[in-house]
C-alpha atoms as a PDB file:
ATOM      1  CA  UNK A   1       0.000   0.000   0.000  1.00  0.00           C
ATOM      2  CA  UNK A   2       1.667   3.506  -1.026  1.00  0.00           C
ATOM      3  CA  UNK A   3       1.579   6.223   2.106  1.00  0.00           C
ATOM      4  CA  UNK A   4       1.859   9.830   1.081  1.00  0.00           C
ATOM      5  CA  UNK A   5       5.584   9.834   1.822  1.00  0.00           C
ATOM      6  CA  UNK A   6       6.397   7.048  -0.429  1.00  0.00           C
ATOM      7  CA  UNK A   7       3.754   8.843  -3.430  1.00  0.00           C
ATOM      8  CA  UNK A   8       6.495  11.782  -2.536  1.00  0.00           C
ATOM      9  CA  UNK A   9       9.624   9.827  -2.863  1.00  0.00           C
ATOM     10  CA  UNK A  10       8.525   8.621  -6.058  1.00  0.00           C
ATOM     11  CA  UNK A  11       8.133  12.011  -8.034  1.00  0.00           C
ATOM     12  CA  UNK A  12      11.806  13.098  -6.879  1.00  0.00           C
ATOM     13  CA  UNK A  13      14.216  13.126 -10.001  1.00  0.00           C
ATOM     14  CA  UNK A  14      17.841  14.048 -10.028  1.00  0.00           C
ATOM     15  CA  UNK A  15      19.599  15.430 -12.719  1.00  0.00           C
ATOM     16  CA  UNK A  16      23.069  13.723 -13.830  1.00  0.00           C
ATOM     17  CA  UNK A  17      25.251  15.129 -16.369  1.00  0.00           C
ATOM     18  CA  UNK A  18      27.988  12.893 -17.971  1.00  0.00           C
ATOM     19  CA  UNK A  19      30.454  14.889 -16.599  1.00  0.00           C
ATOM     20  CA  UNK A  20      29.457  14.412 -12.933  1.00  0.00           C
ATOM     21  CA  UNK A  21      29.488  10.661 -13.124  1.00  0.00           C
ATOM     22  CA  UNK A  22      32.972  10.374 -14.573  1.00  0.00           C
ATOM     23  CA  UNK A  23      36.356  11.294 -12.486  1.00  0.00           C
ATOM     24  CA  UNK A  24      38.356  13.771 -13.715  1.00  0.00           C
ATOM     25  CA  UNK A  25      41.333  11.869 -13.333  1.00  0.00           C
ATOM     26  CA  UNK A  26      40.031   8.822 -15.444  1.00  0.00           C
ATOM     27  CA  UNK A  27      41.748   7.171 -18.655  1.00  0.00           C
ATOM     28  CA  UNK A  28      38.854   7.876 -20.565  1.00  0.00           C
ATOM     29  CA  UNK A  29      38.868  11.751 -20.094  1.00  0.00           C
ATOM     30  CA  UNK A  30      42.736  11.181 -20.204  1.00  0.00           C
ATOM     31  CA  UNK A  31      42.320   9.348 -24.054  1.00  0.00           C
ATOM     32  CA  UNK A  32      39.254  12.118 -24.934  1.00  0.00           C
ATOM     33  CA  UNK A  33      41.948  14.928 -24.948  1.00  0.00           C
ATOM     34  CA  UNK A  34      45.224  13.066 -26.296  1.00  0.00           C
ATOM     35  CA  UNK A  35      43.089  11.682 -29.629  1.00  0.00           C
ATOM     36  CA  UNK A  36      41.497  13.692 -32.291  1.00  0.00           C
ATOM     37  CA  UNK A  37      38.424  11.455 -33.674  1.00  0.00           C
ATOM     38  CA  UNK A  38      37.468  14.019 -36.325  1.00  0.00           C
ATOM     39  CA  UNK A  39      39.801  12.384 -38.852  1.00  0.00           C
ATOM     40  CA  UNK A  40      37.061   9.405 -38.783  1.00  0.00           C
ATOM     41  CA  UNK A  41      34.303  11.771 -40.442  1.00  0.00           C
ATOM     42  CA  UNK A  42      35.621  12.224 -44.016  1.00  0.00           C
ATOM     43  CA  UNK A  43      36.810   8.635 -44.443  1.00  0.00           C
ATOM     44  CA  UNK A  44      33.016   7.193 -43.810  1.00  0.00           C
ATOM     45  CA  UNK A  45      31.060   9.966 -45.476  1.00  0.00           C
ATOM     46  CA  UNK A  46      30.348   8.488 -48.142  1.00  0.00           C
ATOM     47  CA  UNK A  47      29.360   5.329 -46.578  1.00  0.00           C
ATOM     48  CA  UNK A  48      26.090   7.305 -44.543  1.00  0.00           C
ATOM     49  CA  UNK A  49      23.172   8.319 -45.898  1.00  0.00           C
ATOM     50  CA  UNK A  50      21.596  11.767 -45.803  1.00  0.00           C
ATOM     51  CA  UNK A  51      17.898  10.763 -45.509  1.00  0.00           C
ATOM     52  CA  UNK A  52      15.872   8.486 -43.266  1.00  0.00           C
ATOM     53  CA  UNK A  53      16.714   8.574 -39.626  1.00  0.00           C
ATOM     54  CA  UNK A  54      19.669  10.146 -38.183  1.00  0.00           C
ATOM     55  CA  UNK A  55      22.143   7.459 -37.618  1.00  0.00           C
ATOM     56  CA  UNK A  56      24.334   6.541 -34.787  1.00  0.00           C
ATOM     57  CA  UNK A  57      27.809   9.157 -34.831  1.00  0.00           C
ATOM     58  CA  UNK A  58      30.388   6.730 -36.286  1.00  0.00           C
ATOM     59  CA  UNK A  59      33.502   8.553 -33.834  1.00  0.00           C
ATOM     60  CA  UNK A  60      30.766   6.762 -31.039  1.00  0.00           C
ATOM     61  CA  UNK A  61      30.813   3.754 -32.512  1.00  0.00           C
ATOM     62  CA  UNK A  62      34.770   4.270 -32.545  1.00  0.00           C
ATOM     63  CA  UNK A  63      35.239   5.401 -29.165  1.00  0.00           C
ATOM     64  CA  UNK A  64      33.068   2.569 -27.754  1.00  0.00           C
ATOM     65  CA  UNK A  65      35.269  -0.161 -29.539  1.00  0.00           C
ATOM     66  CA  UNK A  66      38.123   1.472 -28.663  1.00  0.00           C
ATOM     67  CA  UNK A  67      36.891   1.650 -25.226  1.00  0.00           C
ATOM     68  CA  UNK A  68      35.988  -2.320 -25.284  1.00  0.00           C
ATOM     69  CA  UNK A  69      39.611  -2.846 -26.499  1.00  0.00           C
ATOM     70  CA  UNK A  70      41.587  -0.576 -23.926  1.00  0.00           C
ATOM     71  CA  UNK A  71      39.334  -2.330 -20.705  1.00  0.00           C
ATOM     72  CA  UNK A  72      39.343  -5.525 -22.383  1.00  0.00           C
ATOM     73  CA  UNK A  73      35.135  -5.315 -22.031  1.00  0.00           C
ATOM     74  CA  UNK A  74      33.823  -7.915 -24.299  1.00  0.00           C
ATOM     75  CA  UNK A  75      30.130  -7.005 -24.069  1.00  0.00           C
ATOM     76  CA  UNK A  76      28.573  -3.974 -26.048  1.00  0.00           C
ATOM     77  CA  UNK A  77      26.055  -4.075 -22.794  1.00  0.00           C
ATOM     78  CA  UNK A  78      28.759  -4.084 -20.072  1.00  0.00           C
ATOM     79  CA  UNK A  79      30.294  -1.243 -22.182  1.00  0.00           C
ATOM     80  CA  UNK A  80      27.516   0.841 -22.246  1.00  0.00           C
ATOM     81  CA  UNK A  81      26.332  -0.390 -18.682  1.00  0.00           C
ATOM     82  CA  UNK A  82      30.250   0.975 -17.830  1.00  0.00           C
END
């Protein structure tokens, strides 16, 4: 059975930002500023379409094997869930 107090625990939301839930000292922020991912745009241009629905940024898909690689993650679930 709900009380009030649980009804009002419930509608409380907290707001999270990317940057709050990751260290500042991590190897990921570390690897963000040493690489430059913008080379990957013009050499898969040609491979994306311009209609239809917006597809997923290929530097993500990238980063996230490159990411899978570097912590030796073999899941694309625990890397996303990481």
């Amino acid at each position: 059975m709900l009380t009030k107090n649980q009804i009002n625990e419930r509608e409380q939301l907290e707001m999270l930002t990317i940057e709050q839930l990751v260290p500042q000292e991590h190897l990921v922020r570390k690897l963000d500023a040493a690489i430059d991912f913008s080379f990957i745009y013009p050499l898969v241009e040609d491979l994306y379409s311009t209609i239809g629905r917006p597809c997923i940024d290929p530097v993500v898909l990238i980063k996230m094997t490159f990411i899978q690689y570097t912590f030796g993650i073999r899941s694309m679930r625990q890397t996303i869930k990481e």
